[in-house]
C-alpha atoms as a PDB file:
ATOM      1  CA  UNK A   1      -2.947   7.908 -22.637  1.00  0.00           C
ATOM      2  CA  UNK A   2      -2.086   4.323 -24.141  1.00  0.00           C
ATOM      3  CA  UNK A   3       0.743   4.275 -21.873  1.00  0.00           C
ATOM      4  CA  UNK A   4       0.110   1.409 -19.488  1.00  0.00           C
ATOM      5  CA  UNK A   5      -3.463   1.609 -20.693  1.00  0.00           C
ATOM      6  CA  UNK A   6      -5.393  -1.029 -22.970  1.00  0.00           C
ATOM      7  CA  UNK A   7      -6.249   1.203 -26.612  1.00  0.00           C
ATOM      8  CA  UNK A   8     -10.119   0.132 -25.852  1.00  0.00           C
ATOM      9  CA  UNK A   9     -10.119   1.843 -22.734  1.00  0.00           C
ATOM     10  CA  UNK A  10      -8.597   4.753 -24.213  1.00  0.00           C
ATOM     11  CA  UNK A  11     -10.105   5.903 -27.241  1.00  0.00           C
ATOM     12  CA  UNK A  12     -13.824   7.233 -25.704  1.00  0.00           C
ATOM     13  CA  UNK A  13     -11.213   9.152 -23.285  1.00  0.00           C
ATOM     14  CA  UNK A  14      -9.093  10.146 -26.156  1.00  0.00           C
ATOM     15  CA  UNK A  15     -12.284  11.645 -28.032  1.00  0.00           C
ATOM     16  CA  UNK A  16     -13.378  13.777 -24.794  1.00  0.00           C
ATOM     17  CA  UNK A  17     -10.037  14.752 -24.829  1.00  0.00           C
ATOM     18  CA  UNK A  18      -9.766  15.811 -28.058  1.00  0.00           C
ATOM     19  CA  UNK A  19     -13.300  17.567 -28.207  1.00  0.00           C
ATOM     20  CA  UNK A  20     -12.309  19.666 -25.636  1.00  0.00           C
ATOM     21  CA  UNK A  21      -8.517  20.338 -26.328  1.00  0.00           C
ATOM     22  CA  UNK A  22      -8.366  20.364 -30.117  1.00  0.00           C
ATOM     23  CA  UNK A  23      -5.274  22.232 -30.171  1.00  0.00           C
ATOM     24  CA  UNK A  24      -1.968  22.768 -27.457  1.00  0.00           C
ATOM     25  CA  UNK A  25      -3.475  26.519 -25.897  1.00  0.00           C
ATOM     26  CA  UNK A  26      -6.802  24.695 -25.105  1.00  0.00           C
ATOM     27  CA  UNK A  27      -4.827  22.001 -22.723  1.00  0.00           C
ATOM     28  CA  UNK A  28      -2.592  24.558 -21.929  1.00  0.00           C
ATOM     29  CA  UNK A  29      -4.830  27.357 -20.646  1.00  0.00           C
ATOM     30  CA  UNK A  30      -7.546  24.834 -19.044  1.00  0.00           C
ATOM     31  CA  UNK A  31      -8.147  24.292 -15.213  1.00  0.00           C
ATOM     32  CA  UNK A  32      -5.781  21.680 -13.770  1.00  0.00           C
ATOM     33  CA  UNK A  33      -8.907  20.530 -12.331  1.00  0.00           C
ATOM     34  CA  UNK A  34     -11.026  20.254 -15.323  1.00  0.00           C
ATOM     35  CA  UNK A  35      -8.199  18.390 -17.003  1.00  0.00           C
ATOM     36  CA  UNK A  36      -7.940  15.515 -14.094  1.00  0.00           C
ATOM     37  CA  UNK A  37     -11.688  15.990 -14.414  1.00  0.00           C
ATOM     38  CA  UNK A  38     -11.950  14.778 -17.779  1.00  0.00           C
ATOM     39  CA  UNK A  39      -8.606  11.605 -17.361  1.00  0.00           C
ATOM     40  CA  UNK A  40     -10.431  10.375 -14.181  1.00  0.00           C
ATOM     41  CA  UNK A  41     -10.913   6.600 -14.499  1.00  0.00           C
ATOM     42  CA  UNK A  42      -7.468   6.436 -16.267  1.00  0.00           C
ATOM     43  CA  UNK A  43      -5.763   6.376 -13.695  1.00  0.00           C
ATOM     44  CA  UNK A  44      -1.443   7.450 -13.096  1.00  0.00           C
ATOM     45  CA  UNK A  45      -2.652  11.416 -13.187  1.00  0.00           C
ATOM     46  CA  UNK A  46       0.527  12.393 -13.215  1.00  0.00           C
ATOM     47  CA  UNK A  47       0.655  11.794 -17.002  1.00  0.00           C
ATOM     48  CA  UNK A  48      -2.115  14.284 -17.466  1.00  0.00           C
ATOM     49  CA  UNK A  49      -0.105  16.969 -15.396  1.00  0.00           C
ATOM     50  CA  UNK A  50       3.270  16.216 -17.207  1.00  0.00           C
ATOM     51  CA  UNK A  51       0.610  16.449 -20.904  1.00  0.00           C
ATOM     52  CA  UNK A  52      -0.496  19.637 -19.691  1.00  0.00           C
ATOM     53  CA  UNK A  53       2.912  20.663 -18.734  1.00  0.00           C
ATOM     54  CA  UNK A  54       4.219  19.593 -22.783  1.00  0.00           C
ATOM     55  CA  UNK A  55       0.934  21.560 -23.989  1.00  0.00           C
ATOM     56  CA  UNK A  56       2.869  25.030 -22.163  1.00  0.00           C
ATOM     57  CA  UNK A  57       5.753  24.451 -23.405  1.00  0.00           C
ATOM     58  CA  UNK A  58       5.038  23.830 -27.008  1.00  0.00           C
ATOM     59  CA  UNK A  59       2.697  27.180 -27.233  1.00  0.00           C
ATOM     60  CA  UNK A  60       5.753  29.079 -25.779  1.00  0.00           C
ATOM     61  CA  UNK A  61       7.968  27.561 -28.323  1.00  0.00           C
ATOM     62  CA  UNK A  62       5.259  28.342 -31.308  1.00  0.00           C
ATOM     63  CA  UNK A  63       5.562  24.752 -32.555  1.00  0.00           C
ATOM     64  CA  UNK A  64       5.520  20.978 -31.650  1.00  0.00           C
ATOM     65  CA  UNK A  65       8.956  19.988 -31.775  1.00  0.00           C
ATOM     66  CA  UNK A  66      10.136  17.678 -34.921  1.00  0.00           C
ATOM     67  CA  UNK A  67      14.334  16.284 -33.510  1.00  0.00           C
ATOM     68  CA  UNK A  68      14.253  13.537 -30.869  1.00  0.00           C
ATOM     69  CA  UNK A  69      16.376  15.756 -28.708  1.00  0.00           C
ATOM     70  CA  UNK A  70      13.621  18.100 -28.352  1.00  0.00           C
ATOM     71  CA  UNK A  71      10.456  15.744 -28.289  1.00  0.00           C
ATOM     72  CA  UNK A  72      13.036  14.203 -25.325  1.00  0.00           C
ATOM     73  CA  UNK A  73      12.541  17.939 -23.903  1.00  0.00           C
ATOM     74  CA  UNK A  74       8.635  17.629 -23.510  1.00  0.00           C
ATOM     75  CA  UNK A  75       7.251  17.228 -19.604  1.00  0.00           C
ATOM     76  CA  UNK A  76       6.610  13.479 -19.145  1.00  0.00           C
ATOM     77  CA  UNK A  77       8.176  12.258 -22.339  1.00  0.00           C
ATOM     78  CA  UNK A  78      10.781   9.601 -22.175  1.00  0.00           C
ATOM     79  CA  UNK A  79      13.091   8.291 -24.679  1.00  0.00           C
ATOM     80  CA  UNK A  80      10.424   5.136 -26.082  1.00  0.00           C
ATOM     81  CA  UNK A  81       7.734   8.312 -25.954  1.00  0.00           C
ATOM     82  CA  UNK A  82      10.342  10.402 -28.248  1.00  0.00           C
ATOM     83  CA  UNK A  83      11.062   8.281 -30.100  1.00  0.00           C
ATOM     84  CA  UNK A  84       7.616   7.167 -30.824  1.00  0.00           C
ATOM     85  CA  UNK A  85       7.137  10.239 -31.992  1.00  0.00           C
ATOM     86  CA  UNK A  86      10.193  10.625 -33.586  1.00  0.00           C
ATOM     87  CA  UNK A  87       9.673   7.632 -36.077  1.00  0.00           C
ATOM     88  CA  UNK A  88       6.121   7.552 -36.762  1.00  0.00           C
ATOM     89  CA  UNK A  89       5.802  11.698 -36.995  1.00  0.00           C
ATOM     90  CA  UNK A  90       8.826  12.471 -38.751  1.00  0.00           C
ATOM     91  CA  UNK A  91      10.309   9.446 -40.134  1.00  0.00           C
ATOM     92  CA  UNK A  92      13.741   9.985 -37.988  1.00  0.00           C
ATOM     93  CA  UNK A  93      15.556   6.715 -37.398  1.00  0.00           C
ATOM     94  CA  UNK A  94      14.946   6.076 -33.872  1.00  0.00           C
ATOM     95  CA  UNK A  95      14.237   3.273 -32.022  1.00  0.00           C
ATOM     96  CA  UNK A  96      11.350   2.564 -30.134  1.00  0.00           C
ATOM     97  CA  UNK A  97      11.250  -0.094 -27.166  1.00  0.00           C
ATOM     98  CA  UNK A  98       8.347  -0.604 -25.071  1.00  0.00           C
ATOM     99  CA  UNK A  99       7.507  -3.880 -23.422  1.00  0.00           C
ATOM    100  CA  UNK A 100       6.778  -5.529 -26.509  1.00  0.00           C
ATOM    101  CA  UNK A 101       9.559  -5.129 -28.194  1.00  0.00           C
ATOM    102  CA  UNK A 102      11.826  -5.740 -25.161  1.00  0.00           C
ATOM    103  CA  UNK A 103       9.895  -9.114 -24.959  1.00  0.00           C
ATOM    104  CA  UNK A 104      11.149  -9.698 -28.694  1.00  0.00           C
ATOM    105  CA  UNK A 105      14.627  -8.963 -28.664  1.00  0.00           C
ATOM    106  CA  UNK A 106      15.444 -10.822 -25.273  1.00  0.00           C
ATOM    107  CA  UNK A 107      14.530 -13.747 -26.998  1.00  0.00           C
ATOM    108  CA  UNK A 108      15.803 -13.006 -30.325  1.00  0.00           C
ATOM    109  CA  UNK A 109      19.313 -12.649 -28.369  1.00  0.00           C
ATOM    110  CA  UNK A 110      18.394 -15.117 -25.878  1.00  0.00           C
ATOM    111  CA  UNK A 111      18.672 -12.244 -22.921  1.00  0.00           C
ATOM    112  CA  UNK A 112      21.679 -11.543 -24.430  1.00  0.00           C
ATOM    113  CA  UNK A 113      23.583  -8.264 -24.974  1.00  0.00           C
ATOM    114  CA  UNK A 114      21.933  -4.642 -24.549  1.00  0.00           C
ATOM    115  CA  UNK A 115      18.291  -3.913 -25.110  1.00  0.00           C
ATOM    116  CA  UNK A 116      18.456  -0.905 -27.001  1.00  0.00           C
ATOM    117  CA  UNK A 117      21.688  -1.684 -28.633  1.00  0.00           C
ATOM    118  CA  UNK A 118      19.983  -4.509 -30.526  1.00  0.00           C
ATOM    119  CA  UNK A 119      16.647  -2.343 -31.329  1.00  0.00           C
ATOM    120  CA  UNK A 120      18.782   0.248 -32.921  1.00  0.00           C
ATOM    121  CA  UNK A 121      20.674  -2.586 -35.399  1.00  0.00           C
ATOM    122  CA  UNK A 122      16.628  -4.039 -36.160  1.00  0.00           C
ATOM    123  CA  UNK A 123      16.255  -0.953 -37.213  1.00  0.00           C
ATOM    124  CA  UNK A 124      14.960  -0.777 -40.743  1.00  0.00           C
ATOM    125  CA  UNK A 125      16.354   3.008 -41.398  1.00  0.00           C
ATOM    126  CA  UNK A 126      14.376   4.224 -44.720  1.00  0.00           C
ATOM    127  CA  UNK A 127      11.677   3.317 -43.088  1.00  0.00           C
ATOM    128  CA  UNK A 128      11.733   3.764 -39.348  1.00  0.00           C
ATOM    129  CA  UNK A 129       8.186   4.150 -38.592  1.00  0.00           C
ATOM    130  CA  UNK A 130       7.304   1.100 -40.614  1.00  0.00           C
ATOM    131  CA  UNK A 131       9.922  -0.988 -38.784  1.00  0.00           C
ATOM    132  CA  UNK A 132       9.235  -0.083 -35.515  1.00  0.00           C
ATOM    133  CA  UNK A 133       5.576  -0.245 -35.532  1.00  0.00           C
ATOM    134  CA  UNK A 134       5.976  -3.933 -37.066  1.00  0.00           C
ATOM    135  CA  UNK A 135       8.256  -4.935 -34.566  1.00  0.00           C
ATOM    136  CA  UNK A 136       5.565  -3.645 -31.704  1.00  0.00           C
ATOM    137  CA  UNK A 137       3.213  -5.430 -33.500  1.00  0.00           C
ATOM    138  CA  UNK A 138       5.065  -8.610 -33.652  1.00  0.00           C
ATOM    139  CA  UNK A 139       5.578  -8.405 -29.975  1.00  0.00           C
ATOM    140  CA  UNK A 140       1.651  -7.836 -29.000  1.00  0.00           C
ATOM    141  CA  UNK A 141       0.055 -10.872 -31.271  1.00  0.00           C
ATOM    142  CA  UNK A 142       2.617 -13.186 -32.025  1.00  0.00           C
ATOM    143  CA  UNK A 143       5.328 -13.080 -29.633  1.00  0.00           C
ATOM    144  CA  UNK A 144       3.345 -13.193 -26.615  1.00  0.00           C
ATOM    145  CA  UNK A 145       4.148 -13.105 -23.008  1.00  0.00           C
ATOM    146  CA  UNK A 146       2.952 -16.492 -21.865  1.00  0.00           C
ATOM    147  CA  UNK A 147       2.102 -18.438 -25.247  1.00  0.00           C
ATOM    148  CA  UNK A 148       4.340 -17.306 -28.053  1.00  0.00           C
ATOM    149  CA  UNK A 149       3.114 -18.437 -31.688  1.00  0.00           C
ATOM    150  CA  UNK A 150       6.339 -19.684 -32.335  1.00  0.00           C
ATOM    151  CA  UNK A 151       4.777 -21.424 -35.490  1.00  0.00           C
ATOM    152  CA  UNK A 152       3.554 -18.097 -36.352  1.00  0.00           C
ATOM    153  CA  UNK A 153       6.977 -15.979 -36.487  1.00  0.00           C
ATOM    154  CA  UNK A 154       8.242 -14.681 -39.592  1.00  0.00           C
ATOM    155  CA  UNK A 155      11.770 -14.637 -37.902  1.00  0.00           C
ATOM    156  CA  UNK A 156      11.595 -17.475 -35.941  1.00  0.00           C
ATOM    157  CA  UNK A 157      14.311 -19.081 -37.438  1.00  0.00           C
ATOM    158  CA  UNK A 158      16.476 -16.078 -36.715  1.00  0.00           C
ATOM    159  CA  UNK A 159      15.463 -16.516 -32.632  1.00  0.00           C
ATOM    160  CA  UNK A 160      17.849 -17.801 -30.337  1.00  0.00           C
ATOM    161  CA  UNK A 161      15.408 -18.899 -27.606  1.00  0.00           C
ATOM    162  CA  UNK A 162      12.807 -20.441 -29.711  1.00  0.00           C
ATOM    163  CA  UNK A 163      16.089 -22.367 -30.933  1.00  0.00           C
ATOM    164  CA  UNK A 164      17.170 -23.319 -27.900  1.00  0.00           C
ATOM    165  CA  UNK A 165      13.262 -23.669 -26.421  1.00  0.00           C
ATOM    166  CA  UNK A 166      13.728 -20.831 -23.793  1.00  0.00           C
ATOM    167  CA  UNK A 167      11.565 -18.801 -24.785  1.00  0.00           C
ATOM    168  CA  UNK A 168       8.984 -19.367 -21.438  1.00  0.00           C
ATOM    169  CA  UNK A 169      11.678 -18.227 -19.549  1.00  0.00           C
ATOM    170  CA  UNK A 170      12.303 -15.007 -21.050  1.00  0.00           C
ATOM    171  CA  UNK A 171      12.014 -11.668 -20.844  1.00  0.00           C
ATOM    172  CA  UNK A 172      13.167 -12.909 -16.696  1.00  0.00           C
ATOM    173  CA  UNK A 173      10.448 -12.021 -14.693  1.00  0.00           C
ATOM    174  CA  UNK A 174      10.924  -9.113 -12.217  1.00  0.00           C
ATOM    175  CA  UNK A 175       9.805  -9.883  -8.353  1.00  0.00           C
ATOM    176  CA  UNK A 176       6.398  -8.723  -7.525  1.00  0.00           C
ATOM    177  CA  UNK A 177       6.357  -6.941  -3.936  1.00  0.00           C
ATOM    178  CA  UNK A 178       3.889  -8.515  -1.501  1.00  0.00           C
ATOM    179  CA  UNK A 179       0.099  -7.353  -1.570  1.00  0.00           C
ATOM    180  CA  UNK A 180      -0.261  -4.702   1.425  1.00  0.00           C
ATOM    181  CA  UNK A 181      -4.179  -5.633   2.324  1.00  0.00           C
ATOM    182  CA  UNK A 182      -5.775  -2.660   4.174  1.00  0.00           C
ATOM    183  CA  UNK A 183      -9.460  -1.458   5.471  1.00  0.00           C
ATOM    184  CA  UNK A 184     -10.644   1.674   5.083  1.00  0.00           C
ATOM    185  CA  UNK A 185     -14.190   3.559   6.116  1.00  0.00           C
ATOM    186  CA  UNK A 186     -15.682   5.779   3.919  1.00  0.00           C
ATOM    187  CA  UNK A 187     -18.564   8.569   4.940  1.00  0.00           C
ATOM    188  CA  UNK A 188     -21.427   9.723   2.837  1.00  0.00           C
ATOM    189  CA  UNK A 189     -22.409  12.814   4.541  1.00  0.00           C
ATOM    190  CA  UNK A 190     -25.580  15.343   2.423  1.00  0.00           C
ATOM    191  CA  UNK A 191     -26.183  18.279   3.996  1.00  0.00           C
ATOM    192  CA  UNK A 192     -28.804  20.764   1.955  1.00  0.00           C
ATOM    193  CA  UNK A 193     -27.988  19.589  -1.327  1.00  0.00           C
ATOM    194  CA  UNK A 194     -24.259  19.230  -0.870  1.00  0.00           C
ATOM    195  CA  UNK A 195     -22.139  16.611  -0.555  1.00  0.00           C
ATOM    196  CA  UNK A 196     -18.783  16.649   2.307  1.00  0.00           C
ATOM    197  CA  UNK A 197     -15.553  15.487   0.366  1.00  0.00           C
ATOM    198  CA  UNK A 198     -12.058  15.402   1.202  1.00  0.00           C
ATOM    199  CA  UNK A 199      -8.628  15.701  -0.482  1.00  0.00           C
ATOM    200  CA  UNK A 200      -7.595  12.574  -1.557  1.00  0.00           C
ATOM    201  CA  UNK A 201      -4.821  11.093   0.028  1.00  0.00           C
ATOM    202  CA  UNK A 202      -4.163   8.482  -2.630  1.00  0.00           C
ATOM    203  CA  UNK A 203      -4.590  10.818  -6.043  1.00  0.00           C
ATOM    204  CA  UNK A 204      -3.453  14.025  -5.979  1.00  0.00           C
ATOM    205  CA  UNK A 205      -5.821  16.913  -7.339  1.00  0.00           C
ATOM    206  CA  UNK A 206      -8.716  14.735  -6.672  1.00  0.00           C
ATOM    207  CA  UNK A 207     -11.503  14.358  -4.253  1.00  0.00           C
ATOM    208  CA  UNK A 208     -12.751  11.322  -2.205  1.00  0.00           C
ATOM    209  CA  UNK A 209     -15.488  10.508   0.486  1.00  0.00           C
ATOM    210  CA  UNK A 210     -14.168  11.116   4.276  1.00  0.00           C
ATOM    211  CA  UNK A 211     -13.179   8.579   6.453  1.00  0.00           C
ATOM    212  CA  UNK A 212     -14.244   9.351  10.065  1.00  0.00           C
ATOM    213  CA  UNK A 213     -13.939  12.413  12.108  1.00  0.00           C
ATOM    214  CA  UNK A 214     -14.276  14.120  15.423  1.00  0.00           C
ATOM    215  CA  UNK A 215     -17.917  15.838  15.582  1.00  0.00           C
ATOM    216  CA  UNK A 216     -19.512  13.194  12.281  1.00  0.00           C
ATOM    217  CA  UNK A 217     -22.431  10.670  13.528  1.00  0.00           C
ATOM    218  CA  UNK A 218     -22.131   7.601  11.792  1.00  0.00           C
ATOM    219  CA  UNK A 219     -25.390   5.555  10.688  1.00  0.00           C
ATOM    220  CA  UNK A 220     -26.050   2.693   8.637  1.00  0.00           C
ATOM    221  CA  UNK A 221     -23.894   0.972   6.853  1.00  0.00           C
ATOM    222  CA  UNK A 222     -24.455   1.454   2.496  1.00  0.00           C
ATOM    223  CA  UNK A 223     -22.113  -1.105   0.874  1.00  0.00           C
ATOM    224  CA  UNK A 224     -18.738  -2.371   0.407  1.00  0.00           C
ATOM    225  CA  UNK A 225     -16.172  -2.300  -2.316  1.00  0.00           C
ATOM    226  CA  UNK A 226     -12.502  -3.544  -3.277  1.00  0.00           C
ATOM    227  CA  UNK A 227      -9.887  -1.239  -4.987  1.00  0.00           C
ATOM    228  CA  UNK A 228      -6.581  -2.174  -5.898  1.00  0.00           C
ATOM    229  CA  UNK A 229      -3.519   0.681  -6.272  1.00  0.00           C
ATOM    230  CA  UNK A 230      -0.042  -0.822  -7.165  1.00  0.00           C
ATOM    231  CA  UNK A 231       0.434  -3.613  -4.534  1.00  0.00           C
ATOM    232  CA  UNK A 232      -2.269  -2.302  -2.048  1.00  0.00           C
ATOM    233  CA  UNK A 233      -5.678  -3.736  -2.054  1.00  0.00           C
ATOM    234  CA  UNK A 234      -8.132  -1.877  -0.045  1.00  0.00           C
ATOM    235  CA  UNK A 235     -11.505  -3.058   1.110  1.00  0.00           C
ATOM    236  CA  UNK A 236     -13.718   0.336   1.604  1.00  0.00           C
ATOM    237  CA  UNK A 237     -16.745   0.127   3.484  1.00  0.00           C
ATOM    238  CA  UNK A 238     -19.126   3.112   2.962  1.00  0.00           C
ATOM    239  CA  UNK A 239     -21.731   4.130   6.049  1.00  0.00           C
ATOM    240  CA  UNK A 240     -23.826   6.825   5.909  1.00  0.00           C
ATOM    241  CA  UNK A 241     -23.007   9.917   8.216  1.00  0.00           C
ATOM    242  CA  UNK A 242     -24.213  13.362   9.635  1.00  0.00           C
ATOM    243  CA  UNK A 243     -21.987  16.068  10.268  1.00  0.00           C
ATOM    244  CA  UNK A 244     -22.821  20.516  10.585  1.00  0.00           C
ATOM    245  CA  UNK A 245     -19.297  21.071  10.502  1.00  0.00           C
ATOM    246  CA  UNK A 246     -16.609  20.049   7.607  1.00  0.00           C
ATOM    247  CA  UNK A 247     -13.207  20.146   9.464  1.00  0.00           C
ATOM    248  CA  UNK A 248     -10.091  21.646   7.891  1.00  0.00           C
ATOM    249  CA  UNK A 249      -9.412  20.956   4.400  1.00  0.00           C
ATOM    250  CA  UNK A 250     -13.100  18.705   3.961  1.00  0.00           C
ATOM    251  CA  UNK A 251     -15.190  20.945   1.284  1.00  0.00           C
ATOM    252  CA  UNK A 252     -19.153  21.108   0.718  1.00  0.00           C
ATOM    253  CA  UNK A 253     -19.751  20.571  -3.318  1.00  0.00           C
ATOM    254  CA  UNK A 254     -23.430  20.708  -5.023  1.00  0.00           C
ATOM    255  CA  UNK A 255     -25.019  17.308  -5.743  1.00  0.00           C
ATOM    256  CA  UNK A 256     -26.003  19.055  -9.038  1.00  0.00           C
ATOM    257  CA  UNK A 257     -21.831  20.012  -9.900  1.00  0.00           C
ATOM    258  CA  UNK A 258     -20.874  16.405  -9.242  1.00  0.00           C
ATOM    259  CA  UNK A 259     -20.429  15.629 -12.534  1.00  0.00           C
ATOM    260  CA  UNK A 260     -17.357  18.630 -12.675  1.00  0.00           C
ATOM    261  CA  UNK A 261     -15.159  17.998  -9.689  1.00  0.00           C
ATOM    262  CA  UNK A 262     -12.077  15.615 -10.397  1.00  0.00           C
ATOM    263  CA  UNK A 263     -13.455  12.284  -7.773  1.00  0.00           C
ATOM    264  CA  UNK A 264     -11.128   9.384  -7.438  1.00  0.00           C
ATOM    265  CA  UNK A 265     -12.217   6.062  -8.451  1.00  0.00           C
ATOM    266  CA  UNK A 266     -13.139   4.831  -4.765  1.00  0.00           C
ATOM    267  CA  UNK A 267     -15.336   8.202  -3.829  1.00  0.00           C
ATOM    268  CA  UNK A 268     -17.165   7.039  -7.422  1.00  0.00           C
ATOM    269  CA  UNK A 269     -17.565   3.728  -6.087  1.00  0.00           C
ATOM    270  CA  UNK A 270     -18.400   4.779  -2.775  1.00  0.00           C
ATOM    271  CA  UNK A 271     -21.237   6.855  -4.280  1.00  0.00           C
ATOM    272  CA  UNK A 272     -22.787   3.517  -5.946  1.00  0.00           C
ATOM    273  CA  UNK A 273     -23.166   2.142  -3.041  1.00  0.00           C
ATOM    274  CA  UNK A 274     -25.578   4.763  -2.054  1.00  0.00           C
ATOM    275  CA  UNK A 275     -27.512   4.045  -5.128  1.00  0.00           C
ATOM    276  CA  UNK A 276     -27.639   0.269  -4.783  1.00  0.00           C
ATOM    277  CA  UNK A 277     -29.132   0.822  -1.515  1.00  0.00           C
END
């Protein structure tokens, strides 16, 4: 979950989580749907398939795994997840670099040399899990991306850009792909108690509000919202609509069992907008 995700947007998540999966055969045996159910709002749902996925596989091997090799194994896990995990778990010298401490040791080297390479000499050995949560650390509240507390450093003197005052310039900045603006409609359609909603064609496994169709009557408009994915921002504007028919693939849910279906974050906005109104 705390991958690219703030920890104060996690942790009520975590909790839910937790409360309902308190061990791997919980996750493992649960709807796919109640799973993106309960991770909506966190967005990059393919993390909660490939956590799913790593809950199978560790009740088929009996065990959570305990060598890097294996962690590595794990759906969705990566070699800064493993070794993590690795370190911190089971004290195995491993390791870890996320974008903090990428941030550090470009300008410890100056943006010289290889990443991981340097990470792995840092590495304080008797006490890996020590050494590479201090060096994450140091990375999130001291050497920050856009005002390092040089002043601050315990190992400034030991930093090759601070030395040589480059430290603005680096980690080099990777080239942003344009925005993509687009405009959307969205249709609230109620029908005796239910509620029309298609497969979303943005988040897999999840449902969203219909844009228009052959044989739906559209009425008043309810609101407008903005929603950004990646590089596309989307302006949805939500209209009421009547429709006796759901085409192919649309699916009447109970107002009442709203609550239990997996929504995207636009068919949840979209639905405010019928409450401002």
């Amino acid at each position: 979950m705390l991958q690219q995700t703030r920890v104060a947007a996690v942790i009520p998540y975590y909790e839910r989580f937790l409360e309902r999966f308190p061990h791997p055969a919980a996750l493992a045996e649960a709807p796919e749907e109640e799973v993106l159910t309960l991770w909506s709002g966190l967005g990059y749902y393919s993390r909660a398939r490939n956590l799913q996925a790593a809950a199978r596989q560790i009740v088929e091997r009996g065990s959570f795994p305990k060598t890097f090799d294996e962690i590595r194994e794990l759906a969705g896990v990566g070699d800064y997840t493993a070794a993590a995990v690795a370190s911190i778990a089971f004290g195995l010298p491993h390791a870890v670099v996320d974008g903090n401490v990428r941030r550090v040791v470009a300008r410890l080297t100056n943006g010289e040399g290889d990443t991981h390479a340097t990470a792995d000499l840092l590495l304080d050995r008797r006490n890996p899990s020590r050494s590479n949560q201090a060096l994450m650390e140091l990375g999130a509240v001291v050497c920050l991306p856009r005002d390092p507390q040089c002043r601050e450093c315990p190992i400034a003197k030991h930093c090759s850009a601070c030395q040589l005052g480059t430290q603005n310039d680096l980690p080099e900045k990777r080239t942003k792909p344009a925005t993509i603006h687009l405009k959307r409609k969205l249709l609230l359609i109620h029908l005796h108690g239910k509620i029309l909603l298609a497969p979303s064609t943005r988040v897999k496994g999840f449902w969203d509000l219909p844009g228009p169709f052959e044989g739906a009557r559209i009425g008043a408009r309810l609101g407008e919202f903005r929603h950004a994915i990646t590089h596309h921002s989307y302006r949805f504007t939500v209209y009421e609509a009547v429709a006796r028919a759901a085409p192919e693939g649309l699916r009447w849910f109970h107002c009442k069992n709203i609550d239990e279906i997996p929504l995207s974050t636009t068919a949840k906005k979209g639905l405010r907008c019928s409450i401002d109104v």
